[in-house]
PDB file of N, CA and C in Angstrom:
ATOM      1  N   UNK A   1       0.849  -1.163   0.000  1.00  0.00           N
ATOM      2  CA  UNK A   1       0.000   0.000   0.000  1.00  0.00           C
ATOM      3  C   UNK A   1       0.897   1.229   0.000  1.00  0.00           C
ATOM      4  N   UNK A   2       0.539   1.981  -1.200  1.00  0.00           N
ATOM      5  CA  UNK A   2       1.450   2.999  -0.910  1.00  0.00           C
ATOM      6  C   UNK A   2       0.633   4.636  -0.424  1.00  0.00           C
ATOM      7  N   UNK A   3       0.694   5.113   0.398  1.00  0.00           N
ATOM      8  CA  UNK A   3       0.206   6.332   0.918  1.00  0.00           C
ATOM      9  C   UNK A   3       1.081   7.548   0.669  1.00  0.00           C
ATOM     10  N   UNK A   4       0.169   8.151   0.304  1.00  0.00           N
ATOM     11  CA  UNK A   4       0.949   9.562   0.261  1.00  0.00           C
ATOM     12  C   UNK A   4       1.504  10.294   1.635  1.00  0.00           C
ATOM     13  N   UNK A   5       2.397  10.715   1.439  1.00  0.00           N
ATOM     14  CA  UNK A   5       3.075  11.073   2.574  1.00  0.00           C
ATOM     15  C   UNK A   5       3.008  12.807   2.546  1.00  0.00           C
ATOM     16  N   UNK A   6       1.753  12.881   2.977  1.00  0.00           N
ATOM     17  CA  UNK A   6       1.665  14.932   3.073  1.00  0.00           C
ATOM     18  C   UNK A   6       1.968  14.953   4.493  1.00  0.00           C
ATOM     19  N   UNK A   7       2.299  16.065   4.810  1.00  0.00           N
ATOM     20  CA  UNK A   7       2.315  16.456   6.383  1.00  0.00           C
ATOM     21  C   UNK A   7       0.264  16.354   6.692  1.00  0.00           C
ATOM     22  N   UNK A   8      -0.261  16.611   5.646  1.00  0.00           N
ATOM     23  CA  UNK A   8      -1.895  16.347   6.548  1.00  0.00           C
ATOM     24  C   UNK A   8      -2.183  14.648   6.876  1.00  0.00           C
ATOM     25  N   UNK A   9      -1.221  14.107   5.511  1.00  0.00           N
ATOM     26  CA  UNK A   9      -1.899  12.813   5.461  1.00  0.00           C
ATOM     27  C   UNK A   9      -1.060  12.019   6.931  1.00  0.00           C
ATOM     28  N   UNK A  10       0.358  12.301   7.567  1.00  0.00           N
ATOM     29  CA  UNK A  10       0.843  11.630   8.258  1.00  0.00           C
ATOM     30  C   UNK A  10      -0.190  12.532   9.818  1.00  0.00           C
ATOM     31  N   UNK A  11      -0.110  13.458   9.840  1.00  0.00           N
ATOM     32  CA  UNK A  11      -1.180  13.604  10.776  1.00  0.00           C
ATOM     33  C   UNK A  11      -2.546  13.241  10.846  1.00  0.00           C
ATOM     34  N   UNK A  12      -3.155  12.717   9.853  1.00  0.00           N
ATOM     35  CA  UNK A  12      -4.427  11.968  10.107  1.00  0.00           C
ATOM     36  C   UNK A  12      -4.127  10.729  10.256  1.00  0.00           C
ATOM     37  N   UNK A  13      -3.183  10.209  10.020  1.00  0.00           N
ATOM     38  CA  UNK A  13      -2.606   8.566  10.168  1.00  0.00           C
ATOM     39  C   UNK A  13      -2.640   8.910  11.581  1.00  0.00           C
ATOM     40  N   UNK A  14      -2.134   9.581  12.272  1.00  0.00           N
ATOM     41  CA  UNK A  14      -1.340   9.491  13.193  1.00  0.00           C
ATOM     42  C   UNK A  14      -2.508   9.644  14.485  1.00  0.00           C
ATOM     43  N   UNK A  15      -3.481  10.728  14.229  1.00  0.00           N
ATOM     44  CA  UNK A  15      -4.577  10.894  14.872  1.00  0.00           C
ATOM     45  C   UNK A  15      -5.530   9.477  14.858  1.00  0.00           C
ATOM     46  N   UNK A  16      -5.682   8.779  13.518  1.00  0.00           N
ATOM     47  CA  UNK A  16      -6.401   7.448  13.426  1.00  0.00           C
ATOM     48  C   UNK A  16      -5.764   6.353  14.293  1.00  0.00           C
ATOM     49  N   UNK A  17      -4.363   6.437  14.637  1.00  0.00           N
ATOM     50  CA  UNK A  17      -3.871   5.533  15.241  1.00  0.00           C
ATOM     51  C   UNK A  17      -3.806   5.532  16.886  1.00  0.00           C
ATOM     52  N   UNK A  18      -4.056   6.818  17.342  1.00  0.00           N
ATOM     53  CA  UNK A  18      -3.523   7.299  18.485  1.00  0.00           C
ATOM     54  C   UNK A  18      -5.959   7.043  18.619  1.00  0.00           C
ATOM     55  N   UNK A  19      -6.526   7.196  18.176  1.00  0.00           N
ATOM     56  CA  UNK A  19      -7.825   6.802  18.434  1.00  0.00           C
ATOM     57  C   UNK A  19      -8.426   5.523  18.458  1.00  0.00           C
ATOM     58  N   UNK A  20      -7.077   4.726  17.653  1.00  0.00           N
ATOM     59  CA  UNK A  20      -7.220   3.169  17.852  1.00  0.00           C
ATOM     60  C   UNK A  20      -7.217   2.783  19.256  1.00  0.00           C
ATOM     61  N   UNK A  21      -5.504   2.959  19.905  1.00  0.00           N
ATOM     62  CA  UNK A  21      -5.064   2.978  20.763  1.00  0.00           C
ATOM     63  C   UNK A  21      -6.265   3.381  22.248  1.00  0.00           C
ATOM     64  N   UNK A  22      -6.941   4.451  21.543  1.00  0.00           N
ATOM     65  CA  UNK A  22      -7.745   4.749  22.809  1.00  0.00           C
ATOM     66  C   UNK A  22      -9.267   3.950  22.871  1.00  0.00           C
ATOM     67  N   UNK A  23      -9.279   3.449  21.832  1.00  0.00           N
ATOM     68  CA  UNK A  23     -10.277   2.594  22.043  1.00  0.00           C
ATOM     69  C   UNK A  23      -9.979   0.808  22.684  1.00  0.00           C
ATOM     70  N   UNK A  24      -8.418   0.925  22.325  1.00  0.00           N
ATOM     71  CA  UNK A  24      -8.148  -0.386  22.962  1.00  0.00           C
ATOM     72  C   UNK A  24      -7.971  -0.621  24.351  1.00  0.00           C
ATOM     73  N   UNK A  25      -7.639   0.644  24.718  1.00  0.00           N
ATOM     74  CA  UNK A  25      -7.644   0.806  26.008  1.00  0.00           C
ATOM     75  C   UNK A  25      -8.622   1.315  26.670  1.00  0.00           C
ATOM     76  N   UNK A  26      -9.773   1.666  26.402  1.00  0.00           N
ATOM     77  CA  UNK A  26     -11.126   1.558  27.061  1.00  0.00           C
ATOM     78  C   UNK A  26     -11.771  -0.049  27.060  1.00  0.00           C
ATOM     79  N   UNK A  27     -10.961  -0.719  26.296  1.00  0.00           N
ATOM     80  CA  UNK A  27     -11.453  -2.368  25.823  1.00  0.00           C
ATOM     81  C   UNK A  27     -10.528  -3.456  27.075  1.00  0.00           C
ATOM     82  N   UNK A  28      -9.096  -2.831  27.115  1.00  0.00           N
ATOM     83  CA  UNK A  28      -8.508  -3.593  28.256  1.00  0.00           C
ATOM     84  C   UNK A  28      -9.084  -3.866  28.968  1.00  0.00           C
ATOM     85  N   UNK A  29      -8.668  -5.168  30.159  1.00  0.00           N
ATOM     86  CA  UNK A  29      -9.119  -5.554  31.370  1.00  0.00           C
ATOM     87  C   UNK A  29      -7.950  -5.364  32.014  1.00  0.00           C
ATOM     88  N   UNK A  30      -6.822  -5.546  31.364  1.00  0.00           N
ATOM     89  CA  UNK A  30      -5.318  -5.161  32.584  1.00  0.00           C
ATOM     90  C   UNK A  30      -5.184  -3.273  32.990  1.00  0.00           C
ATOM     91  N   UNK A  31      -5.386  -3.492  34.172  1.00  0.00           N
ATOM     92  CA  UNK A  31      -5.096  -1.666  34.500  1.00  0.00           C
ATOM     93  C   UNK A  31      -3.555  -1.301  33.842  1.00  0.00           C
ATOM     94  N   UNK A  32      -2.590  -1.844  33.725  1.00  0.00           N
ATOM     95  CA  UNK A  32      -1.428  -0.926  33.341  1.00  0.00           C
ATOM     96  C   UNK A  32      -1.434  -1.628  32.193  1.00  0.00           C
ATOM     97  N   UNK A  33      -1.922  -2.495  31.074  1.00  0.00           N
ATOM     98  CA  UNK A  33      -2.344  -2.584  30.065  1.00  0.00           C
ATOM     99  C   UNK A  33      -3.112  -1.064  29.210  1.00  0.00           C
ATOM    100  N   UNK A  34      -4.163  -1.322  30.121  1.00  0.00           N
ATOM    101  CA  UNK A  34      -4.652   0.172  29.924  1.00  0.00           C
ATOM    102  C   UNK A  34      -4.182   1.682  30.209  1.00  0.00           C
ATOM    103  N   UNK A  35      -3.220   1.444  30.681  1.00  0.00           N
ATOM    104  CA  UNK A  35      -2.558   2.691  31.357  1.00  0.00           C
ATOM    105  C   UNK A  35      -1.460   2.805  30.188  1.00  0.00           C
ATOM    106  N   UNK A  36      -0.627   1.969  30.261  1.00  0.00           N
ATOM    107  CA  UNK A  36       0.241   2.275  28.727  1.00  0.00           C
ATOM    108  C   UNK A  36      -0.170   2.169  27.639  1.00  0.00           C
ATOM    109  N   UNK A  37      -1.356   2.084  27.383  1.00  0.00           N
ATOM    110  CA  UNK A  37      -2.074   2.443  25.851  1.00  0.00           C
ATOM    111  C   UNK A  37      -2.567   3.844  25.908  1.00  0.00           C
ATOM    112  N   UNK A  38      -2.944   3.953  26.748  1.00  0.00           N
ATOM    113  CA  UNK A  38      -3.658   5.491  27.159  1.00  0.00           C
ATOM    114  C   UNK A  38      -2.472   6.736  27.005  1.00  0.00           C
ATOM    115  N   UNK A  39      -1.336   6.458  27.554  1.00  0.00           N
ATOM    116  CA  UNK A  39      -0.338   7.032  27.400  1.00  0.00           C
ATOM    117  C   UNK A  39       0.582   6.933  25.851  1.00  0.00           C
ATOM    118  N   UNK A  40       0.284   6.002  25.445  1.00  0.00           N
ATOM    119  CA  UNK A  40       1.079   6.184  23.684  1.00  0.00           C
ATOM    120  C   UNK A  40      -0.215   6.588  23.363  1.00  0.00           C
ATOM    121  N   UNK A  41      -1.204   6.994  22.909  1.00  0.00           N
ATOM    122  CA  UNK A  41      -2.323   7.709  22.579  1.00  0.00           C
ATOM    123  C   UNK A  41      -1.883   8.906  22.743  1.00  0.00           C
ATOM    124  N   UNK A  42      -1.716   9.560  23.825  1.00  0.00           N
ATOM    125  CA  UNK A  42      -1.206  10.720  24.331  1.00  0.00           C
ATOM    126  C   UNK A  42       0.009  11.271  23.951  1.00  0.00           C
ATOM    127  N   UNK A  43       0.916  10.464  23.819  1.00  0.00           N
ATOM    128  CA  UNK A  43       1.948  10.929  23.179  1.00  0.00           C
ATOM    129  C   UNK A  43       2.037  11.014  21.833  1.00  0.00           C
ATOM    130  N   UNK A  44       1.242   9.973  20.456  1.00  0.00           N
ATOM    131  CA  UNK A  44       0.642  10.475  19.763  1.00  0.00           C
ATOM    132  C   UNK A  44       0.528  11.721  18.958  1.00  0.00           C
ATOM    133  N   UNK A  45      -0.735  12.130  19.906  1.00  0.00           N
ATOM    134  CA  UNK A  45      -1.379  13.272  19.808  1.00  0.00           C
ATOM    135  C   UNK A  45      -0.766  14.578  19.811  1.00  0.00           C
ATOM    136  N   UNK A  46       0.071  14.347  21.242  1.00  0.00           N
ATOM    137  CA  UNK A  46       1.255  15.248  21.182  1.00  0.00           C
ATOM    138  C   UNK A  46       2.616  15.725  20.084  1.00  0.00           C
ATOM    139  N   UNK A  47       2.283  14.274  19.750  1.00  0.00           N
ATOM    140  CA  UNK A  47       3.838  14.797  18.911  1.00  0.00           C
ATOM    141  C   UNK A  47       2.719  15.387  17.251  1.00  0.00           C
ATOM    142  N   UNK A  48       1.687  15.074  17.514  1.00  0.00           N
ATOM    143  CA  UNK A  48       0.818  15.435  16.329  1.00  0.00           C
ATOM    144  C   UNK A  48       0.455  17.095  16.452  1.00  0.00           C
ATOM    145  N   UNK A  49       0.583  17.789  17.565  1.00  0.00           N
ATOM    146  CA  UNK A  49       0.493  18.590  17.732  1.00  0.00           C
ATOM    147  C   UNK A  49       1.631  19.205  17.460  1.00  0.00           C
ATOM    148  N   UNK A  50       2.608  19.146  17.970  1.00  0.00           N
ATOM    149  CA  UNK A  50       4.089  19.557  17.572  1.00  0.00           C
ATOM    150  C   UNK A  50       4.719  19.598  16.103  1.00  0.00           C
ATOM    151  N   UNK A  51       3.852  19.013  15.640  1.00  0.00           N
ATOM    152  CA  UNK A  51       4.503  18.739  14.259  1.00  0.00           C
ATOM    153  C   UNK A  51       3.546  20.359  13.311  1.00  0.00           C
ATOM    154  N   UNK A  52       2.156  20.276  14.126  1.00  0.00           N
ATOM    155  CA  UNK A  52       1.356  21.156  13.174  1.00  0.00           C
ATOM    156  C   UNK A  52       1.859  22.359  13.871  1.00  0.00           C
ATOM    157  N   UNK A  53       2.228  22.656  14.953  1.00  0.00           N
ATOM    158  CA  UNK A  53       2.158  24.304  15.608  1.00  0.00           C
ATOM    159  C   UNK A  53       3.854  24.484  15.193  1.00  0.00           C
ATOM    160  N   UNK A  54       4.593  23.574  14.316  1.00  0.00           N
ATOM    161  CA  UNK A  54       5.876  23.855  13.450  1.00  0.00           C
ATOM    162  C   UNK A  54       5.564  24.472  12.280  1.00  0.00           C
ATOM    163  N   UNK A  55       4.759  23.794  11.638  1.00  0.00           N
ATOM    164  CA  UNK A  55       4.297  24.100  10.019  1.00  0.00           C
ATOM    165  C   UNK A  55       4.117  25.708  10.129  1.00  0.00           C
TER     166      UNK A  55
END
């Protein structure tokens, strides 16, 4: 699969993935299962943010 690689398109990847993540971890039954998914979600997001308040 080849994807285009725009700065919008790697930030919507990146947002789709980091919303995966948070749905898997509302799905966990392990608390720090869920706790380190919740947190790469978050970081994510963050670095998704960082990337746009550069542009």
């Amino acid at each position: 699969m080849n994807l285009p690689d725009t700065p919008v398109e790697r930030a919507r990847r990146t947002r789709e993935r980091a919303e995966e993540l948070g749905r898997a971890a509302d799905r966990a039954t392990d608390p720090e299962h869920r706790q380190r998914l919740r947190e790469k979600s978050r970081r994510l997001l963050g670095e998704e943010s960082e990337v746009q308040e550069g542009s």
